[in-house]
C-alpha atoms as a PDB file:
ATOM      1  CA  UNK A   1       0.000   0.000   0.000  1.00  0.00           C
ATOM      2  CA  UNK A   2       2.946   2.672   0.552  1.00  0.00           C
ATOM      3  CA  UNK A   3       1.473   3.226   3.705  1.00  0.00           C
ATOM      4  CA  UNK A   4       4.052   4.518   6.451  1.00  0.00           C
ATOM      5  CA  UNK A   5       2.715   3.017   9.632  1.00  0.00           C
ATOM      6  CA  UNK A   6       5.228   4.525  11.635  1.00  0.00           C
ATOM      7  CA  UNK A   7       8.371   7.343  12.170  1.00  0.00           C
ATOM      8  CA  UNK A   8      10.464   7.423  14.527  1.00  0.00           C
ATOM      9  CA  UNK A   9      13.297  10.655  14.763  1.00  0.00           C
ATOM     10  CA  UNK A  10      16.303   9.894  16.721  1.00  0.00           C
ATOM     11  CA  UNK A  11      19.763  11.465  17.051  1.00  0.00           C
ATOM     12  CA  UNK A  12      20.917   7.971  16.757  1.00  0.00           C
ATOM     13  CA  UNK A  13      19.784   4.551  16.172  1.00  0.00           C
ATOM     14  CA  UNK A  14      20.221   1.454  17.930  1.00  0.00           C
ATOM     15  CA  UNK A  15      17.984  -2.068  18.284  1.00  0.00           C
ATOM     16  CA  UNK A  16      16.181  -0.821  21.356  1.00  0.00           C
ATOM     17  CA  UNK A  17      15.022   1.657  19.370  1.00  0.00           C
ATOM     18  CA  UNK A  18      14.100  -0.302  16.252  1.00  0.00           C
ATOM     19  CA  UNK A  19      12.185  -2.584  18.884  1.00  0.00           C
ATOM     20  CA  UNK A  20      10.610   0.203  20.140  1.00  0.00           C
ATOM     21  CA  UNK A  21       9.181   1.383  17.051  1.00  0.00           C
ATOM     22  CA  UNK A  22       8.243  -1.889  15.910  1.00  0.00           C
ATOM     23  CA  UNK A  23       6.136  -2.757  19.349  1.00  0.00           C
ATOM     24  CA  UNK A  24       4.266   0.706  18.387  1.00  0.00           C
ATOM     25  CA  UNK A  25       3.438  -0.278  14.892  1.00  0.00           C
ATOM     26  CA  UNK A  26       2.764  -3.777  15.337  1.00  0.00           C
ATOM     27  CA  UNK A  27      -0.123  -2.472  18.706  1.00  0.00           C
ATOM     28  CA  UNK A  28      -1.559  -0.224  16.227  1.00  0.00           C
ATOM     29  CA  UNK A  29      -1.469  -2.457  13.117  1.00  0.00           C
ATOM     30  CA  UNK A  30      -1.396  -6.204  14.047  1.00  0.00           C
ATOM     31  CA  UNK A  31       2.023  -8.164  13.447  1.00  0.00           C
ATOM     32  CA  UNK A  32       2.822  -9.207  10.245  1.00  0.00           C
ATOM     33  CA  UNK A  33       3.846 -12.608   8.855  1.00  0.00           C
ATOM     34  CA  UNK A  34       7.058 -11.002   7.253  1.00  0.00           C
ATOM     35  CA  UNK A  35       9.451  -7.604   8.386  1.00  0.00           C
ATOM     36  CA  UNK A  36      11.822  -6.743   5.429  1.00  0.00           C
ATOM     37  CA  UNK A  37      14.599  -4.662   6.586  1.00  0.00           C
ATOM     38  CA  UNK A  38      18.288  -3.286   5.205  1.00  0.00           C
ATOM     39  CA  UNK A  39      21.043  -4.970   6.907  1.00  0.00           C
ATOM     40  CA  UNK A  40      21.378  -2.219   9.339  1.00  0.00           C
ATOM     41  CA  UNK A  41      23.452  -2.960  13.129  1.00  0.00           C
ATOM     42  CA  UNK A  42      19.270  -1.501  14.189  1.00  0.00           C
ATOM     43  CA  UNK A  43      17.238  -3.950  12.442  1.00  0.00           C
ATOM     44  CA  UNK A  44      20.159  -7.040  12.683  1.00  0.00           C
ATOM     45  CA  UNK A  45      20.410  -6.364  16.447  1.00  0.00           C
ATOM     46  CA  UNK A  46      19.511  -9.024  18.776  1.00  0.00           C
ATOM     47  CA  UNK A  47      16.683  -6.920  20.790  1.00  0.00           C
ATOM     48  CA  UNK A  48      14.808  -6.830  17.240  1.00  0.00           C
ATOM     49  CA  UNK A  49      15.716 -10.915  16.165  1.00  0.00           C
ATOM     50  CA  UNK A  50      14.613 -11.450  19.510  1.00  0.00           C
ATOM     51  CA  UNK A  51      11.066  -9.935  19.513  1.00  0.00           C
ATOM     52  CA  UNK A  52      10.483 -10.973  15.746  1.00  0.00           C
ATOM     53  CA  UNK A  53      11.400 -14.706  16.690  1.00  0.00           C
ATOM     54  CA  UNK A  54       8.928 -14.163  19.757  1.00  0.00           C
ATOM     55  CA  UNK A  55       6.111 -13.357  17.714  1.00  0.00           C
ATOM     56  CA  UNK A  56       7.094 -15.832  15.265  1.00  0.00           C
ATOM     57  CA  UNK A  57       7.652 -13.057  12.583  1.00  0.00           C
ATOM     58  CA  UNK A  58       9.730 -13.994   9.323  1.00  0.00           C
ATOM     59  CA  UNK A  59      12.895 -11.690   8.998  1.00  0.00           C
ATOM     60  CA  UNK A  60      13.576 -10.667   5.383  1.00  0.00           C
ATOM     61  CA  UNK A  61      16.749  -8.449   4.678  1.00  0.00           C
ATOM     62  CA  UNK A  62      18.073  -7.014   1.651  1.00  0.00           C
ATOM     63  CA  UNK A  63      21.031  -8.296   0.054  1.00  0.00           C
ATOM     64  CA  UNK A  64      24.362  -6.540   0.886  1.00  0.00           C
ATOM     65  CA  UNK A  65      25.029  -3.288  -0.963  1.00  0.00           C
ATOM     66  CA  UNK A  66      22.148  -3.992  -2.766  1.00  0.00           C
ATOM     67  CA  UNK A  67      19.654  -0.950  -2.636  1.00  0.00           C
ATOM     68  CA  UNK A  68      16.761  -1.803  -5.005  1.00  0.00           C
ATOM     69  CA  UNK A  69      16.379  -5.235  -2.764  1.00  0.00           C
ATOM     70  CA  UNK A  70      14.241  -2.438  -1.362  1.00  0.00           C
ATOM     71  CA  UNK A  71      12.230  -0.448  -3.458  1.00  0.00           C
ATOM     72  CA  UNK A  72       9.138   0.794  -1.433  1.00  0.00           C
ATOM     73  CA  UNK A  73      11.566   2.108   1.114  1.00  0.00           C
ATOM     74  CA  UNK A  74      13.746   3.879  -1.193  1.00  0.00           C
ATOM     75  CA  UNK A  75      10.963   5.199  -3.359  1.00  0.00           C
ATOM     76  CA  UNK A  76       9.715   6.767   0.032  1.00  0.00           C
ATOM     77  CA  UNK A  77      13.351   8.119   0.939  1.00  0.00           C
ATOM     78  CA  UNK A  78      13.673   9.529  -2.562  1.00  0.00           C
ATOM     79  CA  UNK A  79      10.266  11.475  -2.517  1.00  0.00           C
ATOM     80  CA  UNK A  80      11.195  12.889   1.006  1.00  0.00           C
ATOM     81  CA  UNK A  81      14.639  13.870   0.477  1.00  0.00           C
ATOM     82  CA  UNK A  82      14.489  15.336  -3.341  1.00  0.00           C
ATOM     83  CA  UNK A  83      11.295  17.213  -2.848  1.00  0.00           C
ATOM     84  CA  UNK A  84      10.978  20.710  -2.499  1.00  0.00           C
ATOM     85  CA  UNK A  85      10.280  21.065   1.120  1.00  0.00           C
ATOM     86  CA  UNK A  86      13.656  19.300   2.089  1.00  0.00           C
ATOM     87  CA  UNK A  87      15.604  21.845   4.644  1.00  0.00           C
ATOM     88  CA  UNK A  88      19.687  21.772   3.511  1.00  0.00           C
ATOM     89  CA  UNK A  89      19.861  20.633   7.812  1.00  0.00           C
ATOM     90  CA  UNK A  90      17.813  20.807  10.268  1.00  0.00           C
ATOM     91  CA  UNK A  91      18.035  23.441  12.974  1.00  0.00           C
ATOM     92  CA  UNK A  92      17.470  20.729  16.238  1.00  0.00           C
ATOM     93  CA  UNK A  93      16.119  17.478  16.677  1.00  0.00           C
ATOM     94  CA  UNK A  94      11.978  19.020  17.357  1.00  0.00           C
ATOM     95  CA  UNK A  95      12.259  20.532  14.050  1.00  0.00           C
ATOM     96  CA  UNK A  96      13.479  17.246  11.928  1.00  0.00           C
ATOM     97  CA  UNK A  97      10.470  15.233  14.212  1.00  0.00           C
ATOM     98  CA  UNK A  98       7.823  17.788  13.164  1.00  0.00           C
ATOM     99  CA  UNK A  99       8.852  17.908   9.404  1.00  0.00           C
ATOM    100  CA  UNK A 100       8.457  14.004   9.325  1.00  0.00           C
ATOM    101  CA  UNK A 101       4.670  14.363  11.300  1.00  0.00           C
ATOM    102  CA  UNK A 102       3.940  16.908   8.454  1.00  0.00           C
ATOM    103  CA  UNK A 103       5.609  14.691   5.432  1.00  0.00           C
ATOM    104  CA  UNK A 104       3.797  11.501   6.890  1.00  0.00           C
ATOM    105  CA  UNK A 105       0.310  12.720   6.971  1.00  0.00           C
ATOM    106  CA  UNK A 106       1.117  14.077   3.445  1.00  0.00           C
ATOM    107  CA  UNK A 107       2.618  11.240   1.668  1.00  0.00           C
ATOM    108  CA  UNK A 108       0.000   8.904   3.023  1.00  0.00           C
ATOM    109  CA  UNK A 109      -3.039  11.155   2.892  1.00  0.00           C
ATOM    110  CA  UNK A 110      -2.331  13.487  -0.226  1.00  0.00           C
ATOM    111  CA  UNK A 111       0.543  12.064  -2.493  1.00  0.00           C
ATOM    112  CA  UNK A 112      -0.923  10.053  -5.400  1.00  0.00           C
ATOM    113  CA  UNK A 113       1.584   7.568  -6.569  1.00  0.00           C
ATOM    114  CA  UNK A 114       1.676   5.890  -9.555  1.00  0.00           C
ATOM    115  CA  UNK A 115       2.981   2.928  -8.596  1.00  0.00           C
ATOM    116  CA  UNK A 116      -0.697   2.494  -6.723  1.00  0.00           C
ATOM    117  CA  UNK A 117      -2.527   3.485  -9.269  1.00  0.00           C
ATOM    118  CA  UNK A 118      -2.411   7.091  -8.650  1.00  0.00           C
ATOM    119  CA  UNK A 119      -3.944   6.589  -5.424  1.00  0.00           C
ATOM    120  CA  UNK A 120      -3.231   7.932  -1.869  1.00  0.00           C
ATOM    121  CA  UNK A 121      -1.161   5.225   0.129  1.00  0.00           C
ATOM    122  CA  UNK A 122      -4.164   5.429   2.952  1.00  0.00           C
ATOM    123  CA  UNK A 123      -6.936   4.320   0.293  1.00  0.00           C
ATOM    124  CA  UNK A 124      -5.170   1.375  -0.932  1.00  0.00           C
ATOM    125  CA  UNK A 125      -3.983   0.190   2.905  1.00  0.00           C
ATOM    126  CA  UNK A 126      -7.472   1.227   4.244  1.00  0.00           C
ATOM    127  CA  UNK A 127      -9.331  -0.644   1.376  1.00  0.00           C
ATOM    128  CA  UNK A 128     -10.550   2.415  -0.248  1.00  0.00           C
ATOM    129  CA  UNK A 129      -9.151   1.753  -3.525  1.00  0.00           C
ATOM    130  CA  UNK A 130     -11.614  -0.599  -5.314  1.00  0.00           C
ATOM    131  CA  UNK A 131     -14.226   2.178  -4.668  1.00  0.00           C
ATOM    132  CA  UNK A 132     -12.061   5.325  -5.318  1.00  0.00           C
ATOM    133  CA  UNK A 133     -11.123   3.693  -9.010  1.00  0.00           C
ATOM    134  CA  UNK A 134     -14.885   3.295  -9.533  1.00  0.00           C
ATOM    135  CA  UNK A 135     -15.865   6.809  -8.691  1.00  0.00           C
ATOM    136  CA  UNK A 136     -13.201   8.201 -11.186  1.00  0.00           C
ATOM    137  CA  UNK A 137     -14.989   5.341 -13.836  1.00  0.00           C
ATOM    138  CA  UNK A 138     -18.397   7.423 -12.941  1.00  0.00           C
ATOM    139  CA  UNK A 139     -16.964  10.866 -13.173  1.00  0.00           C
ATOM    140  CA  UNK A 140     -14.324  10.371 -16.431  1.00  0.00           C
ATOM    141  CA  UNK A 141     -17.506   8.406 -18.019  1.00  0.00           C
ATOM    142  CA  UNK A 142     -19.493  11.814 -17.236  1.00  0.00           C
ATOM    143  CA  UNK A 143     -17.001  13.979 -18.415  1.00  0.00           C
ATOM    144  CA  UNK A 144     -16.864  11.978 -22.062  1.00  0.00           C
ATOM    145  CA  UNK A 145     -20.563  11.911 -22.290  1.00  0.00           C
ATOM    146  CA  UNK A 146     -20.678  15.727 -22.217  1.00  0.00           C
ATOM    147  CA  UNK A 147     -17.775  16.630 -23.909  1.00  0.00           C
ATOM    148  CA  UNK A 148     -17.244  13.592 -26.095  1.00  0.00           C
ATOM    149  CA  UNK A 149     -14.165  16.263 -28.934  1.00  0.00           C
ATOM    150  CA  UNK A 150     -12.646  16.251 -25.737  1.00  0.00           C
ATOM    151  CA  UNK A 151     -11.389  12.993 -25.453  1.00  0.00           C
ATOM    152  CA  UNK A 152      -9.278  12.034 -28.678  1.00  0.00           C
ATOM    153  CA  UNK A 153     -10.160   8.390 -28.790  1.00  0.00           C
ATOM    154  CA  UNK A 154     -13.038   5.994 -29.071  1.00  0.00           C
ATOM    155  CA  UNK A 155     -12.348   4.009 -25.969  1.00  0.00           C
ATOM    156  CA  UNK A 156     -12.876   4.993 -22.767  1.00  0.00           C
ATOM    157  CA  UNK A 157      -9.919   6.999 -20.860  1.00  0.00           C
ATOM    158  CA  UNK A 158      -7.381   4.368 -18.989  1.00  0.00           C
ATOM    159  CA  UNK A 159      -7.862   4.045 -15.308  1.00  0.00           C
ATOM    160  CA  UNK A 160      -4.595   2.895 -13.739  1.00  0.00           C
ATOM    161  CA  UNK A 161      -5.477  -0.615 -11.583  1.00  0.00           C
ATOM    162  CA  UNK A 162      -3.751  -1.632  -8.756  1.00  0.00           C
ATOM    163  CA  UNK A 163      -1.555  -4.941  -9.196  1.00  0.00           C
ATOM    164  CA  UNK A 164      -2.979  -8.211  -7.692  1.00  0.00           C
ATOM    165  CA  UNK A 165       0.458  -9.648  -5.926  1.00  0.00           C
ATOM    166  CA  UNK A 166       3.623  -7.486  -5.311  1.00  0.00           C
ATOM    167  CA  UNK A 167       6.784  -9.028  -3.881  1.00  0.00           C
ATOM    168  CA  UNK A 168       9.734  -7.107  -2.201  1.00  0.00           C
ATOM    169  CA  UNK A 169      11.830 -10.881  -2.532  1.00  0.00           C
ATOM    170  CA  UNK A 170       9.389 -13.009  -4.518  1.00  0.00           C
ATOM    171  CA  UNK A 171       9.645 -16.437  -2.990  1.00  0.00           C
ATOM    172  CA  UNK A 172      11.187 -19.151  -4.441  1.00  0.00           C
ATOM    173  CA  UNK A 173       9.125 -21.825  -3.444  1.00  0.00           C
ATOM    174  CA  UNK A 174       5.187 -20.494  -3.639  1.00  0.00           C
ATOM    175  CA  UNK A 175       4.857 -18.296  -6.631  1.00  0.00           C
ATOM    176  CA  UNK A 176       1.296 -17.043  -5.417  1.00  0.00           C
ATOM    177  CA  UNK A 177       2.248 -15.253  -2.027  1.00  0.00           C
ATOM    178  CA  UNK A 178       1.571 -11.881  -1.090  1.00  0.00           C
ATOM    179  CA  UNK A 179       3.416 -10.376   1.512  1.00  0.00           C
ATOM    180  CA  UNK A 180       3.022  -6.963   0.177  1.00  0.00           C
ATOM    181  CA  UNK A 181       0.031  -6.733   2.934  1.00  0.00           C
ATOM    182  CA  UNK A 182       1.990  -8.354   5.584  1.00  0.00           C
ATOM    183  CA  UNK A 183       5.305  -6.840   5.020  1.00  0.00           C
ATOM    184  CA  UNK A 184       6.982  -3.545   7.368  1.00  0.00           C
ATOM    185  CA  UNK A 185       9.908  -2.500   5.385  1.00  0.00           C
ATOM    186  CA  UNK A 186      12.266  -0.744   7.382  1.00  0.00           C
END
């Protein structure tokens, strides 16, 4: 879904923190069968293995050096850091924590990505989606009705659908899996 389910600002990072974080999320949004993480000390540490093998969570980590092993993560790193409202440094540690409350709500409330079929990461994770994509079918069917020279073709205008099954690692041994659903990427 994109979805962030969950920031966390810190001057530095460590596995008691990672654990932290994840005890939030997983309280607010259930556990999941799978957590995909880099290979970061954080998210390799023994407080984290230790709560993920006590709720009988799958680790998944990216390969080393190996960025795109990834992608939803660094699609959301490359949205925050390259767009406009990106200070050159942050002034103190408040300020960097209240930019990422105001990019969060944003990105999962406003941003329309493409990858989800232009859809806000909150519709899709929230189930929204299906009836979002049929309200722009009602209002884009409308619009050609009324102004039919407006639209250059004879078929109807190209509504972009969500996929059925994304992988971050597709599994080897069942090709019809979804973990997209069930996945945190850190």
């Amino acid at each position: 879904s994109r979805y962030i389910v969950g920031v966390h600002v810190h001057a530095h990072e460590s596995g008691v923190l990672a654990r932290e974080l994840m005890e939030q999320i997983f309280a607010v949004h259930g556990i999941p069968q799978v957590v995909h993480a880099d290979r970061g000390t954080s998210m390799t540490s023994k407080s984290v293995a230790a709560l993920l093998a006590d709720l009988e969570v799958t680790r998944s980590h990216s390969r080393p050096r190996v960025s795109n092993d990834n992608p939803y993560s660094e699609s959301v790193f490359k949205t925050l850091k390259y767009g406009p409202g990106f200070p050159d440094r942050f002034g103190s540690l408040s300020q960097a924590r209240e930019f990422m409350i105001i990019f969060t709500e944003w990105y999962n409330h406003e941003h329309r990505h493409t990858g989800i079929g232009l859809h806000t990461p909150a519709d899709v994770h929230f189930g929204l989606a299906a009836g979002k994509a049929a309200e722009r079918r009602q209002v884009l069917d409308a619009a050609r009705a009324r102004h039919p020279h407006r639209f250059g073709t004879t078929t109807a205008p190209k509504i972009l659908d969500l996929s059925d099954t994304v992988y971050i690692n597709r599994p080897a041994d069942d090709s019809e899996a979804t973990v997209e659903d069930d996945t945190i990427a850190a």
